[in-house]
N, C-alpha and C. Protein backbone atom coordinates (compact mmCIF):
# COMPACT_ATOMS: atom_id res chain seq x y z
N UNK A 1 8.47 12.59 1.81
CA UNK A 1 8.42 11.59 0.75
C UNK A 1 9.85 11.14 0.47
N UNK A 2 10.07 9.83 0.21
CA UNK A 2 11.34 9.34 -0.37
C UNK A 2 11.80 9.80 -1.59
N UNK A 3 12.82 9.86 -1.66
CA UNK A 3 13.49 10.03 -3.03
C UNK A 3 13.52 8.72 -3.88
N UNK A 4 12.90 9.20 -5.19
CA UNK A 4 12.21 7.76 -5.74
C UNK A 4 11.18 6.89 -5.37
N UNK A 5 10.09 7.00 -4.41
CA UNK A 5 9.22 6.18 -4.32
C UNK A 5 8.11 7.28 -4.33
N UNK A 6 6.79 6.39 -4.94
CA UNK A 6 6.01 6.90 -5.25
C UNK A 6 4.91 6.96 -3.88
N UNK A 7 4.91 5.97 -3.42
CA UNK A 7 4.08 5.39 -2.43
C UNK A 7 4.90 4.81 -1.02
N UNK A 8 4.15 4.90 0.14
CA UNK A 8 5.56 3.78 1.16
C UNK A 8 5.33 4.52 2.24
N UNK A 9 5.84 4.01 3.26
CA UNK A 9 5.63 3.86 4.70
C UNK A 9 6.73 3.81 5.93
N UNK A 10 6.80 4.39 6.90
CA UNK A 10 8.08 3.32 7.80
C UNK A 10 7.79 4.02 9.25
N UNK A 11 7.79 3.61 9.80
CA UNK A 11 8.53 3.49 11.37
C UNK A 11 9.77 4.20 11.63
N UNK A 12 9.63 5.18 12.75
CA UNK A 12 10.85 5.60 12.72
C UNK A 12 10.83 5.85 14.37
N UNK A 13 12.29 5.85 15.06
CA UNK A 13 12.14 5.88 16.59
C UNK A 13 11.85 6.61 16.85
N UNK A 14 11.49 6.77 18.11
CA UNK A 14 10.60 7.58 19.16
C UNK A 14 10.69 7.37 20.43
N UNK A 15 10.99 8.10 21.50
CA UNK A 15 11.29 8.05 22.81
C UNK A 15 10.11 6.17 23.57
N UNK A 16 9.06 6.77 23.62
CA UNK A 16 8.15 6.01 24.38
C UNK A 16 7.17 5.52 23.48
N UNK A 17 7.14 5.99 22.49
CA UNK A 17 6.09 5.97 21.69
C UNK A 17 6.15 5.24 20.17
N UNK A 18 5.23 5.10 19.90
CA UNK A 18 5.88 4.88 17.80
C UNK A 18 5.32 5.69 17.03
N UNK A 19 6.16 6.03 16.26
CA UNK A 19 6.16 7.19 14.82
C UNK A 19 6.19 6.70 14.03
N UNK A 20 4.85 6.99 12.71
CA UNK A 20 5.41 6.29 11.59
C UNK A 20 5.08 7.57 10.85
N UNK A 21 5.26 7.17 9.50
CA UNK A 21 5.70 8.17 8.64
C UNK A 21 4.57 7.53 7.35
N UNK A 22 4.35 8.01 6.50
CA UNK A 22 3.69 7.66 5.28
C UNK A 22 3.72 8.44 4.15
N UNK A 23 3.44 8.22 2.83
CA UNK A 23 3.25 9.03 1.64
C UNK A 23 2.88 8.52 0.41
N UNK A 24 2.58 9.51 -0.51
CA UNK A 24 2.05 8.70 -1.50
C UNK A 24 1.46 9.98 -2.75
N UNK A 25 1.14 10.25 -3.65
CA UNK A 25 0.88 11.27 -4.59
C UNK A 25 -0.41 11.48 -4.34
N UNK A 26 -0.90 11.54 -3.57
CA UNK A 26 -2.67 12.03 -3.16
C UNK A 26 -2.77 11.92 -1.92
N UNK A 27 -3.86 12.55 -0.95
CA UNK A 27 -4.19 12.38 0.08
C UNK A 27 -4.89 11.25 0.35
N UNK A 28 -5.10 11.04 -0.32
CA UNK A 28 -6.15 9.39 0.29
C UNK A 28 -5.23 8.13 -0.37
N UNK A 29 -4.50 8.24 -0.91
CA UNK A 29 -3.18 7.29 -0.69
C UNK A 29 -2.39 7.78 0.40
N UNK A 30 -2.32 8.44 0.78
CA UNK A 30 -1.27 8.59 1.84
C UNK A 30 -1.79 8.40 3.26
N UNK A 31 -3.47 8.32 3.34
CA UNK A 31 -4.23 8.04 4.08
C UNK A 31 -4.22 6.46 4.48
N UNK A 32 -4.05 5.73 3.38
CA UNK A 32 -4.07 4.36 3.27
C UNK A 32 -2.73 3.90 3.69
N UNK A 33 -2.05 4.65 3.31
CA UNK A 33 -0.62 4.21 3.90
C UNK A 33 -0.14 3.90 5.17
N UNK A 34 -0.58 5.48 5.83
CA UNK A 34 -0.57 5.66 7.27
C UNK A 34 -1.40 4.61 8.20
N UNK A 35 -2.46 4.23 7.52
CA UNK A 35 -2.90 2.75 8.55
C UNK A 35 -2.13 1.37 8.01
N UNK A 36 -1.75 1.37 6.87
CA UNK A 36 -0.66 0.10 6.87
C UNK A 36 0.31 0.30 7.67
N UNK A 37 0.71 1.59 7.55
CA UNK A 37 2.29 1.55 8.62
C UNK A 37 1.67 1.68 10.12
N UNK A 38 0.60 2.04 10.39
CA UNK A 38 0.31 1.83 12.02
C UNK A 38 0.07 0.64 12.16
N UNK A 39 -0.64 -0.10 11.36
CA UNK A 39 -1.08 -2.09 11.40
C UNK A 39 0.80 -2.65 11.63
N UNK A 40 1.49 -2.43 10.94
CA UNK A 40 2.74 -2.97 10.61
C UNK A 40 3.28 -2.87 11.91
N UNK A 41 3.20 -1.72 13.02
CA UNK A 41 3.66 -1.41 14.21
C UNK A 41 3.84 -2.50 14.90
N UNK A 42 2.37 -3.01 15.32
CA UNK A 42 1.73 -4.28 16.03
C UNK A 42 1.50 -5.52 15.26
N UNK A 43 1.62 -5.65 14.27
CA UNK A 43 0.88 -6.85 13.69
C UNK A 43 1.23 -7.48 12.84
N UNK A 44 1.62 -8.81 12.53
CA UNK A 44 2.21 -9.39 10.98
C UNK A 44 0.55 -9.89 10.67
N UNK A 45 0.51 -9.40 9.26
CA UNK A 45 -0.88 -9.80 8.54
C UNK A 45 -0.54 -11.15 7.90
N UNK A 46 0.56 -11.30 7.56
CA UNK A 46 1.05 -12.25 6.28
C UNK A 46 0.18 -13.77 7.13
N UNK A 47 -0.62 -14.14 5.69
CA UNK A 47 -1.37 -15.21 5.55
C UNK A 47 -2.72 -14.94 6.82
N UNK A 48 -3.32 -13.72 6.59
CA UNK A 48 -4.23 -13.73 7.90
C UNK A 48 -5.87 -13.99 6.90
N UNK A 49 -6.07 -14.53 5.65
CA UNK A 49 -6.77 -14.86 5.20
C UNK A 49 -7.73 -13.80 4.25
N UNK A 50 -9.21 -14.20 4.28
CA UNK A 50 -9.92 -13.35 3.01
C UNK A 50 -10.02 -12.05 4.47
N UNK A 51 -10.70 -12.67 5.19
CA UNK A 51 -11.23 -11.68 6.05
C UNK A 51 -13.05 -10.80 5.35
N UNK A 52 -13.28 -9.56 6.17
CA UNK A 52 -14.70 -9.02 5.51
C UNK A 52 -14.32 -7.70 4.96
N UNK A 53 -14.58 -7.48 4.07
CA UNK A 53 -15.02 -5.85 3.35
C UNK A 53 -16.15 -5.35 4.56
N UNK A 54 -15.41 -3.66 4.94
CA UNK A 54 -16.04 -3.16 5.90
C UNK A 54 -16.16 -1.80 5.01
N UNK A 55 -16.85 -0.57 5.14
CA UNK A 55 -16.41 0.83 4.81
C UNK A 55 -16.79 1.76 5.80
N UNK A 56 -16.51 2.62 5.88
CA UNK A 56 -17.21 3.82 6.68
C UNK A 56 -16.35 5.64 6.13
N UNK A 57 -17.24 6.12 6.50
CA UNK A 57 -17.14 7.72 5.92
C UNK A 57 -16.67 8.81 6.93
N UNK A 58 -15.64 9.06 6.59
CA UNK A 58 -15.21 10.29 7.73
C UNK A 58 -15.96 11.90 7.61
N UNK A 59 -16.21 12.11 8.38
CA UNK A 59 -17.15 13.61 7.82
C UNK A 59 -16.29 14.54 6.81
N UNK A 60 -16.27 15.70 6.06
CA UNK A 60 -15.45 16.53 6.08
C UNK A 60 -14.80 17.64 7.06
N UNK A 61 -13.36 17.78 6.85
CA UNK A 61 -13.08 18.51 7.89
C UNK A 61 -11.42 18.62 7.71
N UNK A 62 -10.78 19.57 8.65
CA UNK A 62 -9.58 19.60 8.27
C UNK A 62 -8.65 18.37 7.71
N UNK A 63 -7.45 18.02 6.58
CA UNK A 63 -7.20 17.39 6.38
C UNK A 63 -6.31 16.63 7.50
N UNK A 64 -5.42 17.02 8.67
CA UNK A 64 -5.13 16.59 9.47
C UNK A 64 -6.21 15.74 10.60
N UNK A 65 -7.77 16.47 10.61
CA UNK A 65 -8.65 15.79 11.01
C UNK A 65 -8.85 14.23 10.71
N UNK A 66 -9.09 14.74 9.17
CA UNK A 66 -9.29 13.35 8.62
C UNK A 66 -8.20 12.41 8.31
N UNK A 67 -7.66 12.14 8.55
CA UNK A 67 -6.28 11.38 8.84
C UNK A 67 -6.66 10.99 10.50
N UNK A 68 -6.45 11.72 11.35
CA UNK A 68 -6.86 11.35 12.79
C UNK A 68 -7.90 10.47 13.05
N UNK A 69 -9.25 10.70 12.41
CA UNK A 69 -10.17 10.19 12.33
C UNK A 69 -10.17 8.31 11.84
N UNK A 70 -9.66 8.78 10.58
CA UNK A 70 -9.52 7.32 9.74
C UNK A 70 -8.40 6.18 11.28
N UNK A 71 -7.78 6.78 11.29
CA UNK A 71 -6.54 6.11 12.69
C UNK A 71 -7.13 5.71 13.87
N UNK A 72 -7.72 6.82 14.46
CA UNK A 72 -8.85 6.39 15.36
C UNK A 72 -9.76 5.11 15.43
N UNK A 73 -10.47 5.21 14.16
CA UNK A 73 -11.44 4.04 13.48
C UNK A 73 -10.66 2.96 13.86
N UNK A 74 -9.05 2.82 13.73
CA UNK A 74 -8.46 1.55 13.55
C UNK A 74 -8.26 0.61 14.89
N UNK A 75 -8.13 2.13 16.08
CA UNK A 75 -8.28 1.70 17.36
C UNK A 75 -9.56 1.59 18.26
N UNK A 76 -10.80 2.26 17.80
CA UNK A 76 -11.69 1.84 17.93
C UNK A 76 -12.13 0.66 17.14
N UNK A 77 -12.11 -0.25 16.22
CA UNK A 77 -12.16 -1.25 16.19
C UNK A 77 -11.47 -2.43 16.60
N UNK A 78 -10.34 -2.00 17.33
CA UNK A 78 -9.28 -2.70 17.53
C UNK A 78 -10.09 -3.34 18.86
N UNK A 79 -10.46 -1.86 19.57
CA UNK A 79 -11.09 -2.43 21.07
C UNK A 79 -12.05 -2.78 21.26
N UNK A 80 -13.27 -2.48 20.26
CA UNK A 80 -14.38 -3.08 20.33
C UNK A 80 -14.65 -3.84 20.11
N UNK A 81 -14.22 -4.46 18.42
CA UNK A 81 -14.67 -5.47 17.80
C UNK A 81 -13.49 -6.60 17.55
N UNK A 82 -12.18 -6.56 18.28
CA UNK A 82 -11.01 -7.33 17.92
C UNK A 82 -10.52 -7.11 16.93
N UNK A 83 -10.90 -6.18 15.58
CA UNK A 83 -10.28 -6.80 14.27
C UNK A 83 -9.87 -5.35 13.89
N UNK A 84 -8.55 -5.79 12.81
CA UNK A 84 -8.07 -4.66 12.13
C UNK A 84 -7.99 -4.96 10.74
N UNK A 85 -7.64 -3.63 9.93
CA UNK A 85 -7.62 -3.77 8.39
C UNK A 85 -6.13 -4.18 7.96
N UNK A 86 -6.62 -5.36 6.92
CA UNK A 86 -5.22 -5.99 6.41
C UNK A 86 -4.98 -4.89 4.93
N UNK A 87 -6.22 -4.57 4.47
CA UNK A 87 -5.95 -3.50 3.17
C UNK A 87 -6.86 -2.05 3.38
N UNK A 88 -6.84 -1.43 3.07
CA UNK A 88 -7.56 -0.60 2.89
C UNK A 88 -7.48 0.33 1.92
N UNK A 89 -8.36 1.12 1.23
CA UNK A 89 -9.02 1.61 -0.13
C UNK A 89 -9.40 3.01 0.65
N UNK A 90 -8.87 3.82 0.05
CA UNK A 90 -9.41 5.60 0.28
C UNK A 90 -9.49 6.21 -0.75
N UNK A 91 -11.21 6.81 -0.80
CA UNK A 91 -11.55 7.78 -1.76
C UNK A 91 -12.21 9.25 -1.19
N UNK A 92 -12.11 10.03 -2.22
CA UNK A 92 -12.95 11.47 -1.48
C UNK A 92 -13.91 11.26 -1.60
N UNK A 93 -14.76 11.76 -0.97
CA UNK A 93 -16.29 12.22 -0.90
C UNK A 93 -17.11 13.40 -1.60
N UNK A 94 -18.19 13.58 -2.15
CA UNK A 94 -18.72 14.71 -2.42
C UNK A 94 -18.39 15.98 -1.82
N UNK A 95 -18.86 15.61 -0.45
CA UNK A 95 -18.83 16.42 0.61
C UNK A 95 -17.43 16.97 1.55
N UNK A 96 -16.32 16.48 0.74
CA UNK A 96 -15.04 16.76 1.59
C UNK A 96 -14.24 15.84 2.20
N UNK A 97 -15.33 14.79 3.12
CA UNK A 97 -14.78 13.92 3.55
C UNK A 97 -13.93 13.10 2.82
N UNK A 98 -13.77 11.79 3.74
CA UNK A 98 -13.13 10.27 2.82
C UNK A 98 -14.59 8.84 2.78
N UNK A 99 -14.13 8.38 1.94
CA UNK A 99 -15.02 7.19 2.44
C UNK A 99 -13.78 6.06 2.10
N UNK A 100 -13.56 4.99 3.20
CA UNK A 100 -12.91 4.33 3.69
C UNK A 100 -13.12 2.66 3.42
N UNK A 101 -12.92 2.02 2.87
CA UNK A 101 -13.15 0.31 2.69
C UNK A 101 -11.60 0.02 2.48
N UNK A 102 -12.42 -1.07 4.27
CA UNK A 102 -11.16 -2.16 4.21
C UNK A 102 -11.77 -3.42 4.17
N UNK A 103 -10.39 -4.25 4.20
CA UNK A 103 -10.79 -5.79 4.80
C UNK A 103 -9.56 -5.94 5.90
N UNK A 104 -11.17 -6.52 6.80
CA UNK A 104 -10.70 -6.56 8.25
C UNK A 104 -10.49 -7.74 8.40
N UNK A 105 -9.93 -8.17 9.23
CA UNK A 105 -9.49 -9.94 10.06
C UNK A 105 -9.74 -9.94 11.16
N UNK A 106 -9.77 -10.67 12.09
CA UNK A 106 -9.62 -10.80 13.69
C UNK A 106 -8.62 -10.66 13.95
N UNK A 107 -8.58 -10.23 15.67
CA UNK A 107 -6.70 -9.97 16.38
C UNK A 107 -6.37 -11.63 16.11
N UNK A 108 -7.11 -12.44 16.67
CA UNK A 108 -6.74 -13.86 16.50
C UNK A 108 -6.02 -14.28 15.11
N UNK A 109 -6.50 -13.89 14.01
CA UNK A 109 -5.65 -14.34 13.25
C UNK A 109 -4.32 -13.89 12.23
N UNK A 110 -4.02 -13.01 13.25
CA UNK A 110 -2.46 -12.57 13.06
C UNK A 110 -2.01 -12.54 13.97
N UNK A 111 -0.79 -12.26 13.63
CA UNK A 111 0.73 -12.54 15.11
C UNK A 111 0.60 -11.05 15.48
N UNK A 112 0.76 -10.74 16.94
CA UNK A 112 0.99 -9.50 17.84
C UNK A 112 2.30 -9.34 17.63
N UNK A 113 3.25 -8.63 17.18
CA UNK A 113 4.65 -8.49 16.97
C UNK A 113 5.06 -6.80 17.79
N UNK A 114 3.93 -6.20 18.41
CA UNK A 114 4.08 -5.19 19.33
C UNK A 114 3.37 -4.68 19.77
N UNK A 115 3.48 -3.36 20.15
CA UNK A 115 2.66 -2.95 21.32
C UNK A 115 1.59 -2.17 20.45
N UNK A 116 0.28 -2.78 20.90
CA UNK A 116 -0.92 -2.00 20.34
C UNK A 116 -1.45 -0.46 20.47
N UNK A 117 -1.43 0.25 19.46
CA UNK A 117 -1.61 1.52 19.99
C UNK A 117 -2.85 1.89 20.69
N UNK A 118 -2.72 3.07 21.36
CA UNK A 118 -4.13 3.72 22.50
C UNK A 118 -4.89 4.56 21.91
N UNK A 119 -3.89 5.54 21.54
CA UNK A 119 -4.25 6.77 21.13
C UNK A 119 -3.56 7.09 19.69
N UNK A 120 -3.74 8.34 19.14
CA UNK A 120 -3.50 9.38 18.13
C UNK A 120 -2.64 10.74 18.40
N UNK A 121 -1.24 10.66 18.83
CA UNK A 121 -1.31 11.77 19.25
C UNK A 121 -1.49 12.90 18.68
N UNK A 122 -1.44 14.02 18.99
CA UNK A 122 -1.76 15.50 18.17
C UNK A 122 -0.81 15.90 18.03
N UNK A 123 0.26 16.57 19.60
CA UNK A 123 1.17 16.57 19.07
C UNK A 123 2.28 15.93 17.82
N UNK A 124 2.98 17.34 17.13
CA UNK A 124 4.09 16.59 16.14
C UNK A 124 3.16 16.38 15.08
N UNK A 125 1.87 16.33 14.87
CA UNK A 125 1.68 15.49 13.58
C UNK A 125 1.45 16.43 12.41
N UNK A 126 1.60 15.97 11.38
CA UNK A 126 2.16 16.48 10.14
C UNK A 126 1.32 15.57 9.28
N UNK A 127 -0.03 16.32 8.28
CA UNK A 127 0.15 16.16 6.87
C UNK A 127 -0.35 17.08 6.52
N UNK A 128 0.36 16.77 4.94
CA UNK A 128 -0.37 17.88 3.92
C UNK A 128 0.56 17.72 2.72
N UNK A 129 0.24 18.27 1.52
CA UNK A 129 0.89 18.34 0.12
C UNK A 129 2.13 19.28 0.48
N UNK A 130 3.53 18.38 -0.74
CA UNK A 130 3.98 19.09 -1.05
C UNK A 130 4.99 19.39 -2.50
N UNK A 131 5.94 19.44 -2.80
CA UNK A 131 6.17 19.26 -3.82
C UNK A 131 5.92 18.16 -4.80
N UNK A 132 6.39 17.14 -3.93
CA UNK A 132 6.26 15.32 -4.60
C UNK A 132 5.17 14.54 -3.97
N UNK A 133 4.05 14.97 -3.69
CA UNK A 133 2.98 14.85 -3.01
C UNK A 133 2.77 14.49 -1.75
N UNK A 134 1.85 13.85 -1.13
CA UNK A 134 1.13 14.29 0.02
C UNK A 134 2.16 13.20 0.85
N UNK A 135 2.47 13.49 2.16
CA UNK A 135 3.13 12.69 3.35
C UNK A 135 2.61 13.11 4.50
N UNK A 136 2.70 12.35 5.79
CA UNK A 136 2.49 12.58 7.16
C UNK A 136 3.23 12.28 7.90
N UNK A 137 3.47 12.87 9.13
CA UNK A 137 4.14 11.60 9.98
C UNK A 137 3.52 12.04 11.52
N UNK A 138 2.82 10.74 12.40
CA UNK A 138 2.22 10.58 13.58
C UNK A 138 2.75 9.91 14.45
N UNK A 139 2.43 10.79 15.55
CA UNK A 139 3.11 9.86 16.49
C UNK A 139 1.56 9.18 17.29
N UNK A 140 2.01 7.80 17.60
CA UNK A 140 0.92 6.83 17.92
C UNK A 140 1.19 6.39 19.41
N UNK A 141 0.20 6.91 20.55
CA UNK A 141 0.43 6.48 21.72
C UNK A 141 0.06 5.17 22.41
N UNK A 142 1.38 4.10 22.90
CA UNK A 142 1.49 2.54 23.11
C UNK A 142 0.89 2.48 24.65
């Protein structure tokens, strides 16, 4: 977590790959974060319109799971359906999990500004609470 910010995101280098970093005073803000800063990798959103409210529910399961999971979602929609989330909304679940609502756009209507990620890697990755609350940082395979 930054010194002084409550919430926030960034990119940081990486041999072959991109790393971003995220945080925020809860796990499901910091959840939300981590797919703005993976969208930000590849993509300028600015002016990409209303777009659709989508949601979906990650099961429960380790908290590093669910973080993987939610990321995943972003590249499985990326490849299936063209579109990614310009916002996204994370809450807990009864059951452990997250349940997840974004609004999505098409690849078409934002600028490609880099290389789209593949994968999630495992290695290196990091979240969980800690003093000044919850952060991660993933490395994302291009």
């Amino acid at each position: 977590m930054r010194p002084g910010s409550g919430r926030g995101r960034r990119s940081v280098a990486h041999t072959a790959d991109v790393r971003i970093e995220a945080w925020a005073p809860d796990r499901e803000g910091c959840v939300a974060e981590a797919v703005a800063a993976m969208v930000e990798t590849f993509a300028d959103t600015t002016g990409a319109g209303a777009g659709v409210e989508a949601a979906f529910d990650v099961p429960a399961g380790d908290d590093a799971d669910l973080l993987v999971g939610v990321l995943d979602e972003v590249i499985f929609r990326l490849e299936t359906a063209g579109t990614l989330p310009v916002t996204t909304r994370v809450s807990a679940t009864g059951s452990g999990g997250l349940r997840v609502c974004w609004r999505l756009v098409d690849t078409g209507a934002v600028e490609l500004v880099g290389a789209v990620p593949k994968a999630v890697a495992l290695q290196e990755l990091r979240f969980g609470p800690g003093p000044r609350g919850w952060s991660c940082a993933v490395t994302l395979d291009v």
